[in-house]
PDB file of N, CA and C in Angstrom:
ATOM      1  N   UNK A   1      94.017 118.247 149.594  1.00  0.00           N
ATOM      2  CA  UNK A   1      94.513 117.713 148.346  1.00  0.00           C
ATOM      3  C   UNK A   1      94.380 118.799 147.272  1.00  0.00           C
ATOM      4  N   UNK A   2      95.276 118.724 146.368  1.00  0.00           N
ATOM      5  CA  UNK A   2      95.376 119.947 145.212  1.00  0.00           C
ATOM      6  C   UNK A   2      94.780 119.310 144.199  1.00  0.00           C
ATOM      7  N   UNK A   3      93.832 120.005 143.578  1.00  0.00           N
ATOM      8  CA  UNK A   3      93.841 119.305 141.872  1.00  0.00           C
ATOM      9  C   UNK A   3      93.900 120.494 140.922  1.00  0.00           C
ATOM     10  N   UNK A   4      94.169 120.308 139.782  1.00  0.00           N
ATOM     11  CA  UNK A   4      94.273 121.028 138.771  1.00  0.00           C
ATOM     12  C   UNK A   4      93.339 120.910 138.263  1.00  0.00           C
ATOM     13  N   UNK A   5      93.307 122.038 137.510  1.00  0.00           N
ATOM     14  CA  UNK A   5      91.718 122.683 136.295  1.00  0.00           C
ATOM     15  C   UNK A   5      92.338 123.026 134.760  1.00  0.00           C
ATOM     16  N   UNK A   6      91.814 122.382 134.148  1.00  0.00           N
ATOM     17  CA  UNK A   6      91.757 122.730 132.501  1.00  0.00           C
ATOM     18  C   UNK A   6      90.648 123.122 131.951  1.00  0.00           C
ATOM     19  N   UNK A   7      90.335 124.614 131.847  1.00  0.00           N
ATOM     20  CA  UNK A   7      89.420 124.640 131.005  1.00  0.00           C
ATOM     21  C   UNK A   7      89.702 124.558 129.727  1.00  0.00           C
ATOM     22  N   UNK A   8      87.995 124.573 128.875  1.00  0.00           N
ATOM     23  CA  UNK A   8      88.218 124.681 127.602  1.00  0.00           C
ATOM     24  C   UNK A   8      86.667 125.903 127.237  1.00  0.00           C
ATOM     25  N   UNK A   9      87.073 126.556 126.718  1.00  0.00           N
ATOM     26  CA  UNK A   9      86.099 128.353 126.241  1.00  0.00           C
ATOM     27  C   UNK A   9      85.386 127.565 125.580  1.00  0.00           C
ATOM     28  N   UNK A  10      85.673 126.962 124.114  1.00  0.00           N
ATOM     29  CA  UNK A  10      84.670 126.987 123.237  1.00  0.00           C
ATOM     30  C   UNK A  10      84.328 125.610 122.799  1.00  0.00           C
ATOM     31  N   UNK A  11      83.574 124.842 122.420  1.00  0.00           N
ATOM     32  CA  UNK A  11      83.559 123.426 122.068  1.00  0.00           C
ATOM     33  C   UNK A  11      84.452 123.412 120.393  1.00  0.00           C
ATOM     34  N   UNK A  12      85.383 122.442 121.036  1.00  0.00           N
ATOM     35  CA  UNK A  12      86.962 121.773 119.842  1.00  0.00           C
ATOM     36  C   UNK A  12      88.019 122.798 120.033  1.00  0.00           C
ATOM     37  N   UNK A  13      87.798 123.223 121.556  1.00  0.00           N
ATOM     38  CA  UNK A  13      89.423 124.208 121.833  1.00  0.00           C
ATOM     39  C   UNK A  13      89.839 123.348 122.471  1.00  0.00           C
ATOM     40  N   UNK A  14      91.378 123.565 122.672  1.00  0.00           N
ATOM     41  CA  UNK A  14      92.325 122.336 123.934  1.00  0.00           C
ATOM     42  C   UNK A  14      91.644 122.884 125.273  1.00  0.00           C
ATOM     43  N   UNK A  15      91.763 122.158 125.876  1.00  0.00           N
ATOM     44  CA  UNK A  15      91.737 122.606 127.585  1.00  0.00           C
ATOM     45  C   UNK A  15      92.982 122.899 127.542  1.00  0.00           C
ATOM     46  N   UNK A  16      92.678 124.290 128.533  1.00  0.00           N
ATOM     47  CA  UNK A  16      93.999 125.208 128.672  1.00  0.00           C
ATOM     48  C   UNK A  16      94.254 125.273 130.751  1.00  0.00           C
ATOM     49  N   UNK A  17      94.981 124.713 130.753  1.00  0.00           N
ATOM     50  CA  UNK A  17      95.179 125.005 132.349  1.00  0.00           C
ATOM     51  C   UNK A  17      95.030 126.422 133.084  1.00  0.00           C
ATOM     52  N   UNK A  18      94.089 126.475 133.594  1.00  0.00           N
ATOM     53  CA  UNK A  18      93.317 128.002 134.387  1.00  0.00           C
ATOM     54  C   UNK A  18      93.810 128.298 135.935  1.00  0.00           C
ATOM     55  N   UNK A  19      94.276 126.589 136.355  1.00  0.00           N
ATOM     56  CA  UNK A  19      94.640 127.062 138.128  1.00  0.00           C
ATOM     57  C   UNK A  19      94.989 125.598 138.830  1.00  0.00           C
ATOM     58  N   UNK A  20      94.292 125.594 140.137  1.00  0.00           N
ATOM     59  CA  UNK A  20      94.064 124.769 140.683  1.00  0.00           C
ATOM     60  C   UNK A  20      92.893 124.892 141.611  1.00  0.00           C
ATOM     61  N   UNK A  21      92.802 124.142 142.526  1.00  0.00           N
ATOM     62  CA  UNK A  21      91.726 123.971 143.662  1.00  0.00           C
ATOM     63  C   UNK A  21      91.909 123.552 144.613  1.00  0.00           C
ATOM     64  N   UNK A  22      91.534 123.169 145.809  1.00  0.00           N
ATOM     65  CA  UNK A  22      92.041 122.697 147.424  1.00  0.00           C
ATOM     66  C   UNK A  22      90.846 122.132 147.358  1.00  0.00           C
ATOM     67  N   UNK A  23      90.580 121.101 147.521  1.00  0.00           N
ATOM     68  CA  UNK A  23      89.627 120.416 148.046  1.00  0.00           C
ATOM     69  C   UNK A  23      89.612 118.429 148.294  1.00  0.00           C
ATOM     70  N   UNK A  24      88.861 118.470 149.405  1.00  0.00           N
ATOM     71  CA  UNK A  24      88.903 116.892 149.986  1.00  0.00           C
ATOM     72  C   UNK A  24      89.214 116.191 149.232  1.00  0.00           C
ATOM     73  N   UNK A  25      88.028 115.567 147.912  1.00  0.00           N
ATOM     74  CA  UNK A  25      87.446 114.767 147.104  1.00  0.00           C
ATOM     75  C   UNK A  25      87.276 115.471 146.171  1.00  0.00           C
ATOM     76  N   UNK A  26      87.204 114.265 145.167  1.00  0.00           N
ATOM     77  CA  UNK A  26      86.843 114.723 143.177  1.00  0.00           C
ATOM     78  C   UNK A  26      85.504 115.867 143.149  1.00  0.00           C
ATOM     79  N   UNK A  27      84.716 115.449 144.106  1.00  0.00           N
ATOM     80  CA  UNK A  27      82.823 116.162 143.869  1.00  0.00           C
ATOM     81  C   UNK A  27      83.136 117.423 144.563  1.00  0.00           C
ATOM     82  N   UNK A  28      83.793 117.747 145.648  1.00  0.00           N
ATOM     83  CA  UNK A  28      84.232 119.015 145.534  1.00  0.00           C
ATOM     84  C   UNK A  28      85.198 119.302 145.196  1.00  0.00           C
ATOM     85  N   UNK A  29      86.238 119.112 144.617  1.00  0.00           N
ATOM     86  CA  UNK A  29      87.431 120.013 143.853  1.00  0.00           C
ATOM     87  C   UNK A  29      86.095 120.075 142.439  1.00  0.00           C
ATOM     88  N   UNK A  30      85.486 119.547 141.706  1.00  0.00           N
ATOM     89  CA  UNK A  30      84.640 119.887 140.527  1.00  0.00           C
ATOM     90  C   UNK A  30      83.795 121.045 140.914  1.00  0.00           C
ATOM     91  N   UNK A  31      83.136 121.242 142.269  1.00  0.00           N
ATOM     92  CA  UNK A  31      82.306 122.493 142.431  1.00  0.00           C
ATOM     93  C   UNK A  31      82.845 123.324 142.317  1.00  0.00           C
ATOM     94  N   UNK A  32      84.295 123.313 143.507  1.00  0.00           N
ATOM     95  CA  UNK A  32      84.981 124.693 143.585  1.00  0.00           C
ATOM     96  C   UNK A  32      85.724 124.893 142.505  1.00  0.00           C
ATOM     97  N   UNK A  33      86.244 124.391 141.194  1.00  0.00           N
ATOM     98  CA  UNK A  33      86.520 124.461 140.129  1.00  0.00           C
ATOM     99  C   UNK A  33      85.885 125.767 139.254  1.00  0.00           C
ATOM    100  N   UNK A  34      84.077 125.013 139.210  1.00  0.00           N
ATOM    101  CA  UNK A  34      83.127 125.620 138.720  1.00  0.00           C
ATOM    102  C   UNK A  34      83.296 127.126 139.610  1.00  0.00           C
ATOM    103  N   UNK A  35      83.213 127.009 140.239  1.00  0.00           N
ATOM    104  CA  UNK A  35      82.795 128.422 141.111  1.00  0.00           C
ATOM    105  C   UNK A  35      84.092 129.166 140.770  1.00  0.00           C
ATOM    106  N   UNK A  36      85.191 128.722 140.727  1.00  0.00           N
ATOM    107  CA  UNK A  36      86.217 129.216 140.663  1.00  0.00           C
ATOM    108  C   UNK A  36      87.077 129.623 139.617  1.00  0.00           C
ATOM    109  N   UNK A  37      86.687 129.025 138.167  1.00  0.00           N
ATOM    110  CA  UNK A  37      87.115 128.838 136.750  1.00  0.00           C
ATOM    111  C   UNK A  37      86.115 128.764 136.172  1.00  0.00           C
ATOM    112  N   UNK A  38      85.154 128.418 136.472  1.00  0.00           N
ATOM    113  CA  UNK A  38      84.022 128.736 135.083  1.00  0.00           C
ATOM    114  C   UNK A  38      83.004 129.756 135.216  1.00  0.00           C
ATOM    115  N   UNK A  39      83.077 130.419 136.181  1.00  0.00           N
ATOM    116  CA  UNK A  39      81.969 131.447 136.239  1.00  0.00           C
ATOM    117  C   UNK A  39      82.482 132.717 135.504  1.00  0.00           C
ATOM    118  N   UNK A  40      83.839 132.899 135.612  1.00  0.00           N
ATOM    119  CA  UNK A  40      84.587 134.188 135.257  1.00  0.00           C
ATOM    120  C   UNK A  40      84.033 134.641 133.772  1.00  0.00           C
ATOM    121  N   UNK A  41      84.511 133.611 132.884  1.00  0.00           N
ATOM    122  CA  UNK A  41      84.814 133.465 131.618  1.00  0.00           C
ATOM    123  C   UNK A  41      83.918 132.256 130.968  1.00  0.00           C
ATOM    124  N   UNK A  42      83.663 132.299 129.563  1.00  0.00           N
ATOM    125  CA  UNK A  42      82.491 131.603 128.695  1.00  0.00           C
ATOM    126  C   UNK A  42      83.415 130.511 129.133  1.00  0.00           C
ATOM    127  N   UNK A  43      82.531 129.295 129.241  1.00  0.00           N
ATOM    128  CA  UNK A  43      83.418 127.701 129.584  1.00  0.00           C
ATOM    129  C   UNK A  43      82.056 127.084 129.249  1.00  0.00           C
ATOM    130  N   UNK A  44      83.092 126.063 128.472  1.00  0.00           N
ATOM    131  CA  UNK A  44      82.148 124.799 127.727  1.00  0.00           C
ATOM    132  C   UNK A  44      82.557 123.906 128.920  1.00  0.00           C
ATOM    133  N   UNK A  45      83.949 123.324 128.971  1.00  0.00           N
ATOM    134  CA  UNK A  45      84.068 122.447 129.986  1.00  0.00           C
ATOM    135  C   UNK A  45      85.008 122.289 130.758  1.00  0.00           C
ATOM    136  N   UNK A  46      85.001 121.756 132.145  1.00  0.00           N
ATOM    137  CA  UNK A  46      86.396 121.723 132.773  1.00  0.00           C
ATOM    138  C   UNK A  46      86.845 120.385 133.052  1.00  0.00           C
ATOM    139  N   UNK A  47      88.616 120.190 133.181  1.00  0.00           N
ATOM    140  CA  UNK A  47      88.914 119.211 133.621  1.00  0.00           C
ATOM    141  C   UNK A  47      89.513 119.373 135.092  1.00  0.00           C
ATOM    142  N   UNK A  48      89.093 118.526 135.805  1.00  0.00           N
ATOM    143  CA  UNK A  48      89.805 118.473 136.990  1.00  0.00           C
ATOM    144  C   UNK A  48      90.506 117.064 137.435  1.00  0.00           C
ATOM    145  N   UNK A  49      91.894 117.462 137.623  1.00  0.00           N
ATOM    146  CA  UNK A  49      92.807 116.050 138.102  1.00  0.00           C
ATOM    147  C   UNK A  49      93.237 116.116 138.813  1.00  0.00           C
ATOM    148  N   UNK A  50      93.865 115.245 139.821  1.00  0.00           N
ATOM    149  CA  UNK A  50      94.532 115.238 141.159  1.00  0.00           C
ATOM    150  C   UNK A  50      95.835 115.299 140.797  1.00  0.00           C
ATOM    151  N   UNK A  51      96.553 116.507 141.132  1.00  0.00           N
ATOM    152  CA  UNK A  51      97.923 117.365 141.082  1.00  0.00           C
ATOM    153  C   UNK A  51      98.747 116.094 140.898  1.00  0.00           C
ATOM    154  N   UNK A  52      99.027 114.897 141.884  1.00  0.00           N
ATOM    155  CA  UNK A  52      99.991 113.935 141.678  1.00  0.00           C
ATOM    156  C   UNK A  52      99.649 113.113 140.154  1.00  0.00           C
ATOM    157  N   UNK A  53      98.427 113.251 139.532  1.00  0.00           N
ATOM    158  CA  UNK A  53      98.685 112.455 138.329  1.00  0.00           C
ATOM    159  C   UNK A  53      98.471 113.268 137.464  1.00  0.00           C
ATOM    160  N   UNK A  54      99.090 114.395 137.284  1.00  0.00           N
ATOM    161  CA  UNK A  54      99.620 115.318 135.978  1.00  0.00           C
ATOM    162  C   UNK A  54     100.941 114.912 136.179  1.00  0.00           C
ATOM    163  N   UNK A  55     101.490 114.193 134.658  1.00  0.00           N
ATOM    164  CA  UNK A  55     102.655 113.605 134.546  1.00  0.00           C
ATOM    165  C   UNK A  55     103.563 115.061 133.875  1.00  0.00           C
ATOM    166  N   UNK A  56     104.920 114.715 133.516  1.00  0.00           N
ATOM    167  CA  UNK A  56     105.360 116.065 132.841  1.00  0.00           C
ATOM    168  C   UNK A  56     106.295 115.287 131.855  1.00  0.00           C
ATOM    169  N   UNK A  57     106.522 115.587 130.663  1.00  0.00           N
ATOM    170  CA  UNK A  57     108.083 114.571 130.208  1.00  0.00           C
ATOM    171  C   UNK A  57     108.446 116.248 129.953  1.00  0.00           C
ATOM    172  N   UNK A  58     110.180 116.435 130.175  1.00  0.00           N
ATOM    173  CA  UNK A  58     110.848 117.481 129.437  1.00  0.00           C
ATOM    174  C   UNK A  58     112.261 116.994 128.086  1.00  0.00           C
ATOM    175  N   UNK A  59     112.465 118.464 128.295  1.00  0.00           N
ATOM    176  CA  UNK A  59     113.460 118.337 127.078  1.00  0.00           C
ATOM    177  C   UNK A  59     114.564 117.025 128.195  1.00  0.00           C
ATOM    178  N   UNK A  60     114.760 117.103 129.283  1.00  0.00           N
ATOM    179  CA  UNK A  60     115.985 116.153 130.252  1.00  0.00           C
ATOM    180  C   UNK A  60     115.418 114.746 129.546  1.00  0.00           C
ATOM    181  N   UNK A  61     114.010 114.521 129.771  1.00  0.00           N
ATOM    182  CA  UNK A  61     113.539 113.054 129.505  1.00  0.00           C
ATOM    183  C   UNK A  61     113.583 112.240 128.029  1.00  0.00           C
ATOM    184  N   UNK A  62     113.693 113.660 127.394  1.00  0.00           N
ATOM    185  CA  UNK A  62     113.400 112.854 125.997  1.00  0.00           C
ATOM    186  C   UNK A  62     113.910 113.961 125.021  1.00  0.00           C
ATOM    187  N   UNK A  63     114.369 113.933 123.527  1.00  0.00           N
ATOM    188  CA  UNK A  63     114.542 114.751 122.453  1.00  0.00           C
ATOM    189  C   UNK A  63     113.159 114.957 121.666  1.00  0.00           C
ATOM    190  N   UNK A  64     112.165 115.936 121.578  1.00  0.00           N
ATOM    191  CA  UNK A  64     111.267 116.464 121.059  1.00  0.00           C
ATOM    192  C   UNK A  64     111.454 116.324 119.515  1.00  0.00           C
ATOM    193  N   UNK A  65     112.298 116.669 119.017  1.00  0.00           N
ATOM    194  CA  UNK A  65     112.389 117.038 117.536  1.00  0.00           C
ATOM    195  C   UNK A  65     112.293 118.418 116.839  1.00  0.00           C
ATOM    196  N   UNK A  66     112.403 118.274 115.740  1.00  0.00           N
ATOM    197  CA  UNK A  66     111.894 119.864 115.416  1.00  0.00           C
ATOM    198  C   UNK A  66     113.410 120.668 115.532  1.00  0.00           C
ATOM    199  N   UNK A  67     114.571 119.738 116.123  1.00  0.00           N
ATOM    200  CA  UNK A  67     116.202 120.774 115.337  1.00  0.00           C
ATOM    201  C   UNK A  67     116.324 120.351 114.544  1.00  0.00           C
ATOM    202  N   UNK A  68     115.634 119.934 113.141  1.00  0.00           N
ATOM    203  CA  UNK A  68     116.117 120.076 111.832  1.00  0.00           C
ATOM    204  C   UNK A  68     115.935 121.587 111.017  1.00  0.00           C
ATOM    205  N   UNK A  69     117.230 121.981 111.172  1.00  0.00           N
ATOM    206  CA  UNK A  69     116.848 123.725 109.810  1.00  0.00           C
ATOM    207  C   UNK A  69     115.775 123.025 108.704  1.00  0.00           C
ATOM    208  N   UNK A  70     114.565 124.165 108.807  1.00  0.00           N
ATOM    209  CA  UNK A  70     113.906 123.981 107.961  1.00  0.00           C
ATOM    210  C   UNK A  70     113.445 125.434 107.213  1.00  0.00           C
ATOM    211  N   UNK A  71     114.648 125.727 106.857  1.00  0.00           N
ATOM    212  CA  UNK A  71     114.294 127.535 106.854  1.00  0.00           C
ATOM    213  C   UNK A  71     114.389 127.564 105.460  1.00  0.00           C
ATOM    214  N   UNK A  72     114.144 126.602 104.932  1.00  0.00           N
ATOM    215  CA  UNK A  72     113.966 126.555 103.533  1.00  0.00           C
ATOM    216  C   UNK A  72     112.676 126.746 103.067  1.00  0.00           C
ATOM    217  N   UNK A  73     111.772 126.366 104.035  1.00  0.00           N
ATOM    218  CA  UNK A  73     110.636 126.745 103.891  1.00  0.00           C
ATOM    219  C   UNK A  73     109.846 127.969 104.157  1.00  0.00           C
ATOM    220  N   UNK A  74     110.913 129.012 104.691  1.00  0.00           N
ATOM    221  CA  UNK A  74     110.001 130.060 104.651  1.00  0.00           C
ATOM    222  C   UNK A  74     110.648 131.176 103.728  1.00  0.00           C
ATOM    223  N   UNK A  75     109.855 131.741 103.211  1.00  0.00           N
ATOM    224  CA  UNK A  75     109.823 132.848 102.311  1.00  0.00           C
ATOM    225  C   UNK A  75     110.869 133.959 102.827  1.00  0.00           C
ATOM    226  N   UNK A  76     111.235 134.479 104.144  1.00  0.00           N
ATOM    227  CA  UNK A  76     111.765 135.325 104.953  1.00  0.00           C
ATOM    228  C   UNK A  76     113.406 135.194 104.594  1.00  0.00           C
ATOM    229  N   UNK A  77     113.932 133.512 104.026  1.00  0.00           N
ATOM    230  CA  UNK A  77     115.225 134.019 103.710  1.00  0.00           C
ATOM    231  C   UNK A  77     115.442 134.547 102.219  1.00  0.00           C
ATOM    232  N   UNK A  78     114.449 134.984 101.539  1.00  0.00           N
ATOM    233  CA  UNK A  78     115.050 135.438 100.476  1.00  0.00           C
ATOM    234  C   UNK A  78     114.484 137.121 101.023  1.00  0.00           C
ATOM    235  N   UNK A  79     115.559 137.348 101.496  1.00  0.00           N
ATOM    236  CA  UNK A  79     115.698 139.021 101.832  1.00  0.00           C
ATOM    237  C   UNK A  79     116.720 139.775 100.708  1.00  0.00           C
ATOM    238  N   UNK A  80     117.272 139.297 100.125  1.00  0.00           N
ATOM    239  CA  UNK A  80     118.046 140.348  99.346  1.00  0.00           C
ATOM    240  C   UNK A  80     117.772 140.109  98.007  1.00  0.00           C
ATOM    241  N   UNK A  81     116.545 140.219  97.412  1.00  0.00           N
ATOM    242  CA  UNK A  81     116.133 140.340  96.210  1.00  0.00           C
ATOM    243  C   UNK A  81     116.536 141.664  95.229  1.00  0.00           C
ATOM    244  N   UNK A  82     116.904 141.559  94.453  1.00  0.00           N
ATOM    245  CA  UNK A  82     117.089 142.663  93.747  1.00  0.00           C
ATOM    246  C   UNK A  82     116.190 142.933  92.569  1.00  0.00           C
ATOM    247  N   UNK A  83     116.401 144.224  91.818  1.00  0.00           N
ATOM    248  CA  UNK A  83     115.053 144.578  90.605  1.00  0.00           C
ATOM    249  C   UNK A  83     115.623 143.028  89.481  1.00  0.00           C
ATOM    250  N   UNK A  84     116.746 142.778  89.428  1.00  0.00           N
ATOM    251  CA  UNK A  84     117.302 142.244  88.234  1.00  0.00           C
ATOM    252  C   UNK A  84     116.236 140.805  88.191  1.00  0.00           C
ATOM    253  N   UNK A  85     115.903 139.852  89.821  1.00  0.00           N
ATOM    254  CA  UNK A  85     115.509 139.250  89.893  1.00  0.00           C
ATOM    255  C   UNK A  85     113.951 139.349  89.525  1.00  0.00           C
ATOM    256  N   UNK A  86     113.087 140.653  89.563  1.00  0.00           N
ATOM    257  CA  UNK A  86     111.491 140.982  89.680  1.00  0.00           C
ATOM    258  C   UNK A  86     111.645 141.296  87.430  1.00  0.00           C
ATOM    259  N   UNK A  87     112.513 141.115  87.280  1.00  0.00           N
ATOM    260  CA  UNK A  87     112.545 141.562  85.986  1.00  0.00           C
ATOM    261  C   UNK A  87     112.352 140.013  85.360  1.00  0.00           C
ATOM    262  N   UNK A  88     113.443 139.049  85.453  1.00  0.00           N
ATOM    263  CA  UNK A  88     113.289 137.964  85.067  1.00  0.00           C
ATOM    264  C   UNK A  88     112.517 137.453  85.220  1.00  0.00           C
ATOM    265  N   UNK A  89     111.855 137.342  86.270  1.00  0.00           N
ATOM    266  CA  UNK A  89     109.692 136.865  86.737  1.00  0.00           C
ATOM    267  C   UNK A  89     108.854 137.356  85.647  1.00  0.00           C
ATOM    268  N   UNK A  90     109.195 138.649  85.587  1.00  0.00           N
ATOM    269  CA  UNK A  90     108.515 139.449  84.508  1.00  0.00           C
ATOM    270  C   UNK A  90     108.811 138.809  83.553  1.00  0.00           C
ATOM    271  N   UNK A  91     109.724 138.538  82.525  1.00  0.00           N
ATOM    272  CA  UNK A  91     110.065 138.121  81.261  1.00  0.00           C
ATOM    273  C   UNK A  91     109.556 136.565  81.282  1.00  0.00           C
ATOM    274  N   UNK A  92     109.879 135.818  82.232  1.00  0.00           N
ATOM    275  CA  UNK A  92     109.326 134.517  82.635  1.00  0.00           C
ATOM    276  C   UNK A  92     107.761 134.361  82.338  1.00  0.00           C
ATOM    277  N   UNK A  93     106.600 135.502  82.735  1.00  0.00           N
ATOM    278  CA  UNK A  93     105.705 135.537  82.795  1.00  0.00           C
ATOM    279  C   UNK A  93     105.260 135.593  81.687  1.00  0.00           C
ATOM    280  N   UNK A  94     105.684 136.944  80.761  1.00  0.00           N
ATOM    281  CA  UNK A  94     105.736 137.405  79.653  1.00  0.00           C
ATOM    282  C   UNK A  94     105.792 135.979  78.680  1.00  0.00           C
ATOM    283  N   UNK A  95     106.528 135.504  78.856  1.00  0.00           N
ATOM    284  CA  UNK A  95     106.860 133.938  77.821  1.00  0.00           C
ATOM    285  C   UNK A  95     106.068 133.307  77.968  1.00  0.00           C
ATOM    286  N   UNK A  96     105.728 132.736  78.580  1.00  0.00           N
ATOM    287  CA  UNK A  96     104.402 132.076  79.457  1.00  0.00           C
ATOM    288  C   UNK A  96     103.574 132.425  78.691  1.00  0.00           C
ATOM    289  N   UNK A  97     103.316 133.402  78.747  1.00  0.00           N
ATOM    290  CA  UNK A  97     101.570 134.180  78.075  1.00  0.00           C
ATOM    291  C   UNK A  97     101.618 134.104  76.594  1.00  0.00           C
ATOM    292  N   UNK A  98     102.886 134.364  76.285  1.00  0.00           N
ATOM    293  CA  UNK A  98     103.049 134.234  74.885  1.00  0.00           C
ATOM    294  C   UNK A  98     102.746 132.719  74.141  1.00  0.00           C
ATOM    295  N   UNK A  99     103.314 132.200  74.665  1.00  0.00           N
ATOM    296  CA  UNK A  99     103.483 130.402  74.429  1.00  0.00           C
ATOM    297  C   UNK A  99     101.691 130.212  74.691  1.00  0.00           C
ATOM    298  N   UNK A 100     101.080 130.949  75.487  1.00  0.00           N
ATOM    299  CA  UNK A 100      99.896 130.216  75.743  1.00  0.00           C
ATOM    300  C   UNK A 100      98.970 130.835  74.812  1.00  0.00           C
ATOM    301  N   UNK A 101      99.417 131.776  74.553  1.00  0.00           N
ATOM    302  CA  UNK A 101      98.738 132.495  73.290  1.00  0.00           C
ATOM    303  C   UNK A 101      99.034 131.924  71.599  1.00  0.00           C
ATOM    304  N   UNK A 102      99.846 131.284  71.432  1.00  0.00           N
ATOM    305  CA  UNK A 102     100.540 130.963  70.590  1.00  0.00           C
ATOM    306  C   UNK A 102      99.570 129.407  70.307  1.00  0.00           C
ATOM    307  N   UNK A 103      99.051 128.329  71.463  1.00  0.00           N
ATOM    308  CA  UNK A 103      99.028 127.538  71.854  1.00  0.00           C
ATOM    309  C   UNK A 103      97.371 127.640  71.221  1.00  0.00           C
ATOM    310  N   UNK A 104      96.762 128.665  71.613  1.00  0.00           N
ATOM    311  CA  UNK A 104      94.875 128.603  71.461  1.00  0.00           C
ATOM    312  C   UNK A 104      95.162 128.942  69.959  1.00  0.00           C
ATOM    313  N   UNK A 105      96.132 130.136  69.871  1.00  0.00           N
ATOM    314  CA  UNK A 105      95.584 130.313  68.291  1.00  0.00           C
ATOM    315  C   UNK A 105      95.839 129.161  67.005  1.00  0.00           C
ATOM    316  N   UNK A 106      96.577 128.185  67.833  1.00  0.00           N
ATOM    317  CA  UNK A 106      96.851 126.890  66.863  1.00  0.00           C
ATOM    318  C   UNK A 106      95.772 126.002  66.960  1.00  0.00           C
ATOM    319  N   UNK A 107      95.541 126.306  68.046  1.00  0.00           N
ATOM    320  CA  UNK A 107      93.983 125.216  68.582  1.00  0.00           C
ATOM    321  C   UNK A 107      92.615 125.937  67.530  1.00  0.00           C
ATOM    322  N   UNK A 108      92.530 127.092  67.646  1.00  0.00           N
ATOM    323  CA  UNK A 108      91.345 127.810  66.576  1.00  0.00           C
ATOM    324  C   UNK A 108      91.677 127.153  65.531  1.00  0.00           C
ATOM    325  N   UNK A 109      92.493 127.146  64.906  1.00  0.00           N
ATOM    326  CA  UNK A 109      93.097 127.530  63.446  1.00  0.00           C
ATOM    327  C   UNK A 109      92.907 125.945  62.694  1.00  0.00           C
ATOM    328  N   UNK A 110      93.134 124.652  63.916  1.00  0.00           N
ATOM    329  CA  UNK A 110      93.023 123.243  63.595  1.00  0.00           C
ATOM    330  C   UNK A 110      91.251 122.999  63.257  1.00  0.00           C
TER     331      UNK A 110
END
């Protein structure tokens, strides 16, 4: 019988699938697991399951999500910035500071 192994390295990582194992029964596919996946590498813990009940769903079974363009959210499409645009930030800023300066010295002055 085959079972599969998930380790996990560190305590609150996912178990990450490392292999499998050949063995009779649950108490040895868990030894030869150990001997076989956790000695290598730091391991907090392993999972071991019997190959027929690792289920799978794919993209055939079901729509995932996640094709909505969301490229609005990243910073990467504003690639063609020009100085004209880093100038107006500037003047933007500039106003800003002014107004806020403008703002305390009315606040002293009351």
């Amino acid at each position: 019988m085959i079972w599969e192994v998930f380790r996990q390295e560190n305590a609150g990582d996912y178990h990450k699938h490392c292999g499998n194992v050949h063995a009779p029964d649950r108490e040895m596919a868990k030894l030869f697991a150990q001997i076989q996946h956790g000695r290598r590498m730091q391991t907090k813990s392993l999972w071991v399951v019997p190959q027929e009940e690792v289920g799978e769903v794919d993209t055939d079974d079901t729509s995932f999500g996640g094709t909505t363009d969301k490229a609005y959210r990243w910073a990467v499409t504003y690639t063609q910035v020009d100085e004209s645009f880093a100038e107006e930030i500037a003047e933007s800023q500039a106003e800003q500071e002014e107004q806020a300066k403008k703002k305390r010295e009315a606040e002293t002055n009351d």
